[in-house]
PDB file of N, CA and C in Angstrom:
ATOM      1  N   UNK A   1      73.803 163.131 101.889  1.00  0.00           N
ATOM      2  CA  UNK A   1      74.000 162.033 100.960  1.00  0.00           C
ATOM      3  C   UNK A   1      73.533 162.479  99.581  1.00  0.00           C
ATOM      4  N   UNK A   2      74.343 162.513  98.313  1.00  0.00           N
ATOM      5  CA  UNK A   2      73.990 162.534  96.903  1.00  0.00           C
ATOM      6  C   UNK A   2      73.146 161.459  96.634  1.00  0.00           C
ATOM      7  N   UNK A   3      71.553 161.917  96.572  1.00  0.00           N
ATOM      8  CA  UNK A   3      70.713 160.773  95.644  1.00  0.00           C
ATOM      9  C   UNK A   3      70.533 160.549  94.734  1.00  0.00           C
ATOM     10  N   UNK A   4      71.741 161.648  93.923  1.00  0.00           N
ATOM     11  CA  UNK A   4      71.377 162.384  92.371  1.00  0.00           C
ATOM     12  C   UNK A   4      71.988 160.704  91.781  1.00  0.00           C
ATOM     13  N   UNK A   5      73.501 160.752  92.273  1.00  0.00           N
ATOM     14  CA  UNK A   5      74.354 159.668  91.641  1.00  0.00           C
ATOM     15  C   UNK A   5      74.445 158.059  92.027  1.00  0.00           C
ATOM     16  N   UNK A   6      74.084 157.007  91.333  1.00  0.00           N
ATOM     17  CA  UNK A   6      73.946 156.206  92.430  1.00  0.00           C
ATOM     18  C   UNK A   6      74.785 154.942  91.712  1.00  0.00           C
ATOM     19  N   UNK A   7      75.382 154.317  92.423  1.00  0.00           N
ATOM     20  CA  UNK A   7      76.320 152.884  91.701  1.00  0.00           C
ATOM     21  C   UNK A   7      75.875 151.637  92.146  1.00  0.00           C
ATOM     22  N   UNK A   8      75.297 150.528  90.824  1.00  0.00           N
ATOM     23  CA  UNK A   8      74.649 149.518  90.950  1.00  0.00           C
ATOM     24  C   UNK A   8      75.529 148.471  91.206  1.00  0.00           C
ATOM     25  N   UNK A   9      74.904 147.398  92.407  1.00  0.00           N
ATOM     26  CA  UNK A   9      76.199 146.550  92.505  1.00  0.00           C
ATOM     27  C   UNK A   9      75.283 145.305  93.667  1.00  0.00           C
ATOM     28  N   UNK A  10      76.274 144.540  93.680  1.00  0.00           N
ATOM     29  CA  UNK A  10      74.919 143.202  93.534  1.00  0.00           C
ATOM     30  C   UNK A  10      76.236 142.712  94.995  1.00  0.00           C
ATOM     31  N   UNK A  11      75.252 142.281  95.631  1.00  0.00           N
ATOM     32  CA  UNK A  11      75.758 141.574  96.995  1.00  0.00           C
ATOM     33  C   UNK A  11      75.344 139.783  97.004  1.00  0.00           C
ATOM     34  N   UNK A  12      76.102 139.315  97.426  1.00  0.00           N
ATOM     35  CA  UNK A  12      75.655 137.614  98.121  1.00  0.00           C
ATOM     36  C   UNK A  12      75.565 137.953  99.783  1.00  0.00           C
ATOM     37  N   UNK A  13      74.411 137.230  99.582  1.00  0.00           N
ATOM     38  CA  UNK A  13      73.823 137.753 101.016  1.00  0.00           C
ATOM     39  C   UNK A  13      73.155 135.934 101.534  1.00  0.00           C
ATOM     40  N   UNK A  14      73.472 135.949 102.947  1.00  0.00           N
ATOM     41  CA  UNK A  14      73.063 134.694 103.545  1.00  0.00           C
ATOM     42  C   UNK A  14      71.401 134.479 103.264  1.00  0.00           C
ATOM     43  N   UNK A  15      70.613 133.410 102.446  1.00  0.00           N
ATOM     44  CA  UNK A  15      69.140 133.462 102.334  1.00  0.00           C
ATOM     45  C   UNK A  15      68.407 134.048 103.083  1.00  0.00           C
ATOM     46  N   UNK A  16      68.836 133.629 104.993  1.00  0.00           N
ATOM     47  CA  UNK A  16      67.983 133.712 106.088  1.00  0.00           C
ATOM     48  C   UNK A  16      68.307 135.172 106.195  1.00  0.00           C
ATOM     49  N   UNK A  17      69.760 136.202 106.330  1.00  0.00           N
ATOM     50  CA  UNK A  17      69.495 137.404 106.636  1.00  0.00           C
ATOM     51  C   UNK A  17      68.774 137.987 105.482  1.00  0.00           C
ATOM     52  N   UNK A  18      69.000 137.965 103.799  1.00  0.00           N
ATOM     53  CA  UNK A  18      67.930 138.664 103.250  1.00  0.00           C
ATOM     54  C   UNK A  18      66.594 138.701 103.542  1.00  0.00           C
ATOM     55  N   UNK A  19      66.106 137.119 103.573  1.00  0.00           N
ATOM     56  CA  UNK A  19      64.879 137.298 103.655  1.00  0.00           C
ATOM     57  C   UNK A  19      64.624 138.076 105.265  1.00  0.00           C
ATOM     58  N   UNK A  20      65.204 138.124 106.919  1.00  0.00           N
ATOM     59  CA  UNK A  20      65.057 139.173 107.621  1.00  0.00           C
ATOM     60  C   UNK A  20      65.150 140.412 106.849  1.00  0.00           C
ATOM     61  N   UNK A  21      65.918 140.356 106.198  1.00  0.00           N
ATOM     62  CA  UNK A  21      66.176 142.097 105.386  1.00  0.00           C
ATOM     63  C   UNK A  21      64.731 142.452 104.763  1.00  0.00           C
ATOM     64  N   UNK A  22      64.147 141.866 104.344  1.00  0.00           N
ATOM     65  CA  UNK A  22      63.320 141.551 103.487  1.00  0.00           C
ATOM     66  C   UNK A  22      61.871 142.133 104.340  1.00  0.00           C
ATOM     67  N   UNK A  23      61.677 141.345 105.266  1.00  0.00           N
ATOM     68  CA  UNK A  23      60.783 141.197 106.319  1.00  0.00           C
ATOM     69  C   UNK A  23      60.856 142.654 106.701  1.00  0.00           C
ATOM     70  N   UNK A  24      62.280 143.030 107.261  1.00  0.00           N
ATOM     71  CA  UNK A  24      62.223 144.410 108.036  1.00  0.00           C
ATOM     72  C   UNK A  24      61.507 145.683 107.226  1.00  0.00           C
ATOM     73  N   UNK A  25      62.329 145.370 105.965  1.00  0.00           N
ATOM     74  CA  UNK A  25      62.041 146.598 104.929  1.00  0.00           C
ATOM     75  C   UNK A  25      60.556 146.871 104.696  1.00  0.00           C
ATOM     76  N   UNK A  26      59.741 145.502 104.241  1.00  0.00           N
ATOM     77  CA  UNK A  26      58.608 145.549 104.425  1.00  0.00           C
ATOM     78  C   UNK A  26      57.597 146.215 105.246  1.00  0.00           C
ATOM     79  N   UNK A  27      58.248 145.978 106.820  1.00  0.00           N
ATOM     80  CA  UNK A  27      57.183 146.362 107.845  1.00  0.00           C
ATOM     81  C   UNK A  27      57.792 147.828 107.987  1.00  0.00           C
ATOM     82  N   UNK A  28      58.423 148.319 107.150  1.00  0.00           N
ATOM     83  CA  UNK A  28      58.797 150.126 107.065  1.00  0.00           C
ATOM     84  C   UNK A  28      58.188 150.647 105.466  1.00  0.00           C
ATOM     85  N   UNK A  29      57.355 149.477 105.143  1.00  0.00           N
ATOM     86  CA  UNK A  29      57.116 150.615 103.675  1.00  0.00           C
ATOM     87  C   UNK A  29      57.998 150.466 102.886  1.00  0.00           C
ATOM     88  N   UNK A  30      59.255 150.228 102.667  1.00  0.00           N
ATOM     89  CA  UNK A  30      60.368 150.477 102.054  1.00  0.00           C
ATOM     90  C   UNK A  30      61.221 149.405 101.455  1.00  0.00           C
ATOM     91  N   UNK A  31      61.840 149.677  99.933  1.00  0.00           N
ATOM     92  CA  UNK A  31      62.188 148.621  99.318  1.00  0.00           C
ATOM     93  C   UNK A  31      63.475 147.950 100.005  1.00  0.00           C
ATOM     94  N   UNK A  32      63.675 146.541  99.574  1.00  0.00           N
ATOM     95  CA  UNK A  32      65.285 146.140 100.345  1.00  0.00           C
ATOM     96  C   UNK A  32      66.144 146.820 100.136  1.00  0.00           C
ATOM     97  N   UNK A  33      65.939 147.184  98.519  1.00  0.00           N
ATOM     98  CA  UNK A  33      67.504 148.578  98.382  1.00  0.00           C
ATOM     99  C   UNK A  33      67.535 149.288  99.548  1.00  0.00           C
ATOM    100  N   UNK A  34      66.131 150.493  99.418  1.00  0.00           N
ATOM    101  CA  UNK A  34      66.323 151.367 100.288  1.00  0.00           C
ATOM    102  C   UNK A  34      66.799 150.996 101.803  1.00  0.00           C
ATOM    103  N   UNK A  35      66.158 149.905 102.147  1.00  0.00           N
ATOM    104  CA  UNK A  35      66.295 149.332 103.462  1.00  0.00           C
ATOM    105  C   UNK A  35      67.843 149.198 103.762  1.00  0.00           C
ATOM    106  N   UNK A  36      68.018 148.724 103.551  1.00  0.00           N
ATOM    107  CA  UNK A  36      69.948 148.257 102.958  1.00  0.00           C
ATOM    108  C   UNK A  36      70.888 149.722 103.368  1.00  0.00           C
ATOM    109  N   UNK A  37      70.557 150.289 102.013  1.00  0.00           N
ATOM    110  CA  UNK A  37      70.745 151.757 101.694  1.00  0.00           C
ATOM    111  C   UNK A  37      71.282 152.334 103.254  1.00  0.00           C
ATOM    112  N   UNK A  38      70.326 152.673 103.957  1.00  0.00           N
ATOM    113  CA  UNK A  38      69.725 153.711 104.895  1.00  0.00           C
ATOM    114  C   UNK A  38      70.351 152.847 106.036  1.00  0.00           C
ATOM    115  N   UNK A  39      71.038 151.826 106.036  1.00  0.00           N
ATOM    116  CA  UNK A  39      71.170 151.036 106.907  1.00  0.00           C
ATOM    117  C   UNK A  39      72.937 151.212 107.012  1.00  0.00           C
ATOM    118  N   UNK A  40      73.096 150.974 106.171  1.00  0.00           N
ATOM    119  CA  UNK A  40      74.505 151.400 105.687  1.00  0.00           C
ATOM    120  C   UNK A  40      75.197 152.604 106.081  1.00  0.00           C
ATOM    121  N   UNK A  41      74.107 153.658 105.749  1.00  0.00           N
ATOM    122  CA  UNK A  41      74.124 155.224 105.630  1.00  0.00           C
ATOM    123  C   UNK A  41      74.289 155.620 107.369  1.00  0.00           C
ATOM    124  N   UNK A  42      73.716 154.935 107.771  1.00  0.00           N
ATOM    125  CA  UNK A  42      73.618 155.224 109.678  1.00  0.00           C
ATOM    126  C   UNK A  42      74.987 154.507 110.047  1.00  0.00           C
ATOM    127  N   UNK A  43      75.484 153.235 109.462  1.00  0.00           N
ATOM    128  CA  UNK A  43      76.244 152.521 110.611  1.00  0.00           C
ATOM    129  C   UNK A  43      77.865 153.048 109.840  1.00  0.00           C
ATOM    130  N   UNK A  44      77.884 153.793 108.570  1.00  0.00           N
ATOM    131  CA  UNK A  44      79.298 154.447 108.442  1.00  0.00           C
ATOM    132  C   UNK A  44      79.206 156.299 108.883  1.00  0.00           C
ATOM    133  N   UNK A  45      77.885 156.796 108.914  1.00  0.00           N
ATOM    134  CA  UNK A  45      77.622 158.217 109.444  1.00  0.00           C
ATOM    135  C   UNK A  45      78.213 158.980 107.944  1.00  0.00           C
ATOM    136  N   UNK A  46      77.566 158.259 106.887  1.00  0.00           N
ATOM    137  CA  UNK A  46      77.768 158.855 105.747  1.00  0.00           C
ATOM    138  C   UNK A  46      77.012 160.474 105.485  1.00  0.00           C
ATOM    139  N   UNK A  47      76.121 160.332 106.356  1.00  0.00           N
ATOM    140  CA  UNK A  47      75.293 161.674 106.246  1.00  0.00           C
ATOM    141  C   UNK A  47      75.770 162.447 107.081  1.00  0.00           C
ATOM    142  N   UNK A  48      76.925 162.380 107.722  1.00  0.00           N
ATOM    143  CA  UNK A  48      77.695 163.371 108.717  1.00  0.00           C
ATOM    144  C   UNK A  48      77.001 164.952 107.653  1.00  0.00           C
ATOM    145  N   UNK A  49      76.902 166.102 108.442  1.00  0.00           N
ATOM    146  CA  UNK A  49      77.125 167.219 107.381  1.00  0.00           C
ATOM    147  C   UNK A  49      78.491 167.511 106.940  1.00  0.00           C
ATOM    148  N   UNK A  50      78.601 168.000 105.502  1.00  0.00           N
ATOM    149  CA  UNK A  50      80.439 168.677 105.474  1.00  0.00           C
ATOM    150  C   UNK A  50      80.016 169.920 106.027  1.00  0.00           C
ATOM    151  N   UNK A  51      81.502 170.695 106.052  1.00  0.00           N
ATOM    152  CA  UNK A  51      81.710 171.706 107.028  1.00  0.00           C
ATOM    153  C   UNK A  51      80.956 172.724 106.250  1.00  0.00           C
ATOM    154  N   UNK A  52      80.584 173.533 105.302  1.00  0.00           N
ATOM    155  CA  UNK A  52      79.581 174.138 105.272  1.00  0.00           C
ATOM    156  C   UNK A  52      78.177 173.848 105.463  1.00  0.00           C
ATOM    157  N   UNK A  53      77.509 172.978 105.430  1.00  0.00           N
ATOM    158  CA  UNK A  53      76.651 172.565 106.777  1.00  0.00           C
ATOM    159  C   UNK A  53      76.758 172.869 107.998  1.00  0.00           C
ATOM    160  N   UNK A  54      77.869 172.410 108.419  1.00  0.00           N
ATOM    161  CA  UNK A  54      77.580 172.504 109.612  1.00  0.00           C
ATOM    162  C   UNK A  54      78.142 174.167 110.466  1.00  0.00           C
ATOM    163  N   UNK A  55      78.726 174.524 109.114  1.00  0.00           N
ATOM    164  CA  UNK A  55      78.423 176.017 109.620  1.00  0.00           C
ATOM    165  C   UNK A  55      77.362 176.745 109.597  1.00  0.00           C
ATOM    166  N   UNK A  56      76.310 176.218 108.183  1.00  0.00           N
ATOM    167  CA  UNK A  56      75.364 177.001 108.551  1.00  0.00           C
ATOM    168  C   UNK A  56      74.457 176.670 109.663  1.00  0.00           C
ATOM    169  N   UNK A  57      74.632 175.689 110.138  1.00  0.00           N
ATOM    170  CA  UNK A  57      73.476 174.917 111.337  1.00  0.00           C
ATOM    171  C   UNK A  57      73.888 175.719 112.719  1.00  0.00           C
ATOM    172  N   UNK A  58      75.140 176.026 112.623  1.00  0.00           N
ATOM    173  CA  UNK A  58      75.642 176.920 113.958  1.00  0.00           C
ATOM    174  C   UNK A  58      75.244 178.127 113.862  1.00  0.00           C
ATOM    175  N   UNK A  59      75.247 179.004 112.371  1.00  0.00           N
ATOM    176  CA  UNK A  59      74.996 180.052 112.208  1.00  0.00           C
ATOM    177  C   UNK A  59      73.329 180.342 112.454  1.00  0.00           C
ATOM    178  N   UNK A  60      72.554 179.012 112.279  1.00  0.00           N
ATOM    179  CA  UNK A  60      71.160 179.460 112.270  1.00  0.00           C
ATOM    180  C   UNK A  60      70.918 179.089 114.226  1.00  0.00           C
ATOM    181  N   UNK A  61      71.659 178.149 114.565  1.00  0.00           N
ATOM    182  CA  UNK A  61      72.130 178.328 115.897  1.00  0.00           C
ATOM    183  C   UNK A  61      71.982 179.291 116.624  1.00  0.00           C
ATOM    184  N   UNK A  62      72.950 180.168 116.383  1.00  0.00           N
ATOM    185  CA  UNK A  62      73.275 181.346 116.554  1.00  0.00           C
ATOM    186  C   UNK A  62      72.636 182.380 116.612  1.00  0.00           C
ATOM    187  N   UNK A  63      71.865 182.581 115.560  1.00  0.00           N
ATOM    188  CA  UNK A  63      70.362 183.671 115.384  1.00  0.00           C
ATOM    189  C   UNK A  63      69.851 183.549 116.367  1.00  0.00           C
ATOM    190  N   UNK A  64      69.139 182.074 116.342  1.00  0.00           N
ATOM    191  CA  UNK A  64      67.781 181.441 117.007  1.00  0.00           C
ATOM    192  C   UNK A  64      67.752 182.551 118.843  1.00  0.00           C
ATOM    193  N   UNK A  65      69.179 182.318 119.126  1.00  0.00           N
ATOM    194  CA  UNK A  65      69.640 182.752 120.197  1.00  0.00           C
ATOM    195  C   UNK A  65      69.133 184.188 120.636  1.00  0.00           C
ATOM    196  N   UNK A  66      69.174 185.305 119.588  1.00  0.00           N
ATOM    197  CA  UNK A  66      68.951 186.726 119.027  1.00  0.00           C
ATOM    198  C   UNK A  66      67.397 186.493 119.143  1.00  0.00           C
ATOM    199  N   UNK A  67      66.741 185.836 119.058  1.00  0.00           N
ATOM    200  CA  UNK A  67      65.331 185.748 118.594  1.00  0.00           C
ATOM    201  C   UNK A  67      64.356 186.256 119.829  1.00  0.00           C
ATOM    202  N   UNK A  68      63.446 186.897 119.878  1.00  0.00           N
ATOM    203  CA  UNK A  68      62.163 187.353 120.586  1.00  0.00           C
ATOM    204  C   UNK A  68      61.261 185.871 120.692  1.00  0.00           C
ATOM    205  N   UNK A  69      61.370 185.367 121.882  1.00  0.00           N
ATOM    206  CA  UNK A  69      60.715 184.085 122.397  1.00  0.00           C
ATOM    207  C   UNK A  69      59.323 184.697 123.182  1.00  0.00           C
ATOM    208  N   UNK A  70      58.190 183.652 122.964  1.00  0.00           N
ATOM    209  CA  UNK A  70      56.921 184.145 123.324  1.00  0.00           C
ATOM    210  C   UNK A  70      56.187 182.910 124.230  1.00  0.00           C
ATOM    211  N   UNK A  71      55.688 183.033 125.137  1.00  0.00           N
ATOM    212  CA  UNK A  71      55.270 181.850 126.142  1.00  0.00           C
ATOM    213  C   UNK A  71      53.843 181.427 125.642  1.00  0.00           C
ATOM    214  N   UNK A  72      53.456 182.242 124.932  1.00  0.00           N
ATOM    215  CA  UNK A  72      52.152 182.396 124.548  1.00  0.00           C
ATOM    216  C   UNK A  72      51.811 182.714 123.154  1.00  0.00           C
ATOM    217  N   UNK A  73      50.538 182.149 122.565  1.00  0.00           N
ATOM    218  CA  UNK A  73      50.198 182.479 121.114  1.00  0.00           C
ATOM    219  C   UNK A  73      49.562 184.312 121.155  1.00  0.00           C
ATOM    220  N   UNK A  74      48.732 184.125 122.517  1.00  0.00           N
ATOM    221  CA  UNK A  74      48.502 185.491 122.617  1.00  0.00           C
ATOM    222  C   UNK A  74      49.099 186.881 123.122  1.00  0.00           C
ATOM    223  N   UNK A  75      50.602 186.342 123.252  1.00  0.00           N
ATOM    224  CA  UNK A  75      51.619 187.101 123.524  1.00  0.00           C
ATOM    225  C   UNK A  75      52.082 187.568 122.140  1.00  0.00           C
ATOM    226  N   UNK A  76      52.279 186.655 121.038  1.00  0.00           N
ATOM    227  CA  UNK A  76      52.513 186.949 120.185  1.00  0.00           C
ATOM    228  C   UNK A  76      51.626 187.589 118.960  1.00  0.00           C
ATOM    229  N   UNK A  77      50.736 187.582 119.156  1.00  0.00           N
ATOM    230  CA  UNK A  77      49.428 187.976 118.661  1.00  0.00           C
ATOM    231  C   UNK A  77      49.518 189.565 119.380  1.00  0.00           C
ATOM    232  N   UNK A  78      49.676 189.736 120.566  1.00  0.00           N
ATOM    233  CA  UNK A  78      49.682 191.504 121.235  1.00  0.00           C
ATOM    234  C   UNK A  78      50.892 191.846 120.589  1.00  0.00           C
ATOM    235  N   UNK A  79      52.284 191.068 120.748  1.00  0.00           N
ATOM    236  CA  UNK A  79      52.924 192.168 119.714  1.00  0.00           C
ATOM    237  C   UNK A  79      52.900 192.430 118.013  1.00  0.00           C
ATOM    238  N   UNK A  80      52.477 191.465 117.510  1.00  0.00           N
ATOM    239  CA  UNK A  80      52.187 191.545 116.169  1.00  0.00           C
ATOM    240  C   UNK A  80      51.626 193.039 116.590  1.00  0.00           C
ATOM    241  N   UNK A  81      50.114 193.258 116.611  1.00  0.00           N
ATOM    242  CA  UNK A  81      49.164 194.344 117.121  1.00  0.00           C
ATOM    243  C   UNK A  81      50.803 196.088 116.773  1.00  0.00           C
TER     244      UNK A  81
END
């Protein structure tokens, strides 16, 4: 999601769900915008990655796979050595 750019715009909203809106946002720390926001952002999957994302997420995928796995801190500590 671009947080750089953002477009201001004013909703009519039923009293009783804002003020729930209101309530929720609250008991998260977080303003109604944001609340709203982030709410929005989940139920259209606006934060999908685009496809270079999600190539690099396969590509680091991919490594992880290549990687020297250790069961132990002191396993990894003898090969450091």
């Amino acid at each position: 999601m671009n947080t750089l750019v953002k477009k201001t715009t004013s909703l009519r909203l039923n009293l009783e769900l804002y003020q729930l809106i209101e309530q929720l946002a609250k008991r998260e720390n977080r303003s109604v915008n944001n609340y709203i926001e982030t709410l929005l952002v989940k139920a259209t999957n606006f934060d999908t990655p685009n496809a270079e994302t999600r190539q690099a997420i396969e590509d680091l995928n991919a490594e992880k796979k290549s990687l020297k796995r250790y069961s132990s801190a002191k396993e990894l500590l003898n090969d450091l050595d």
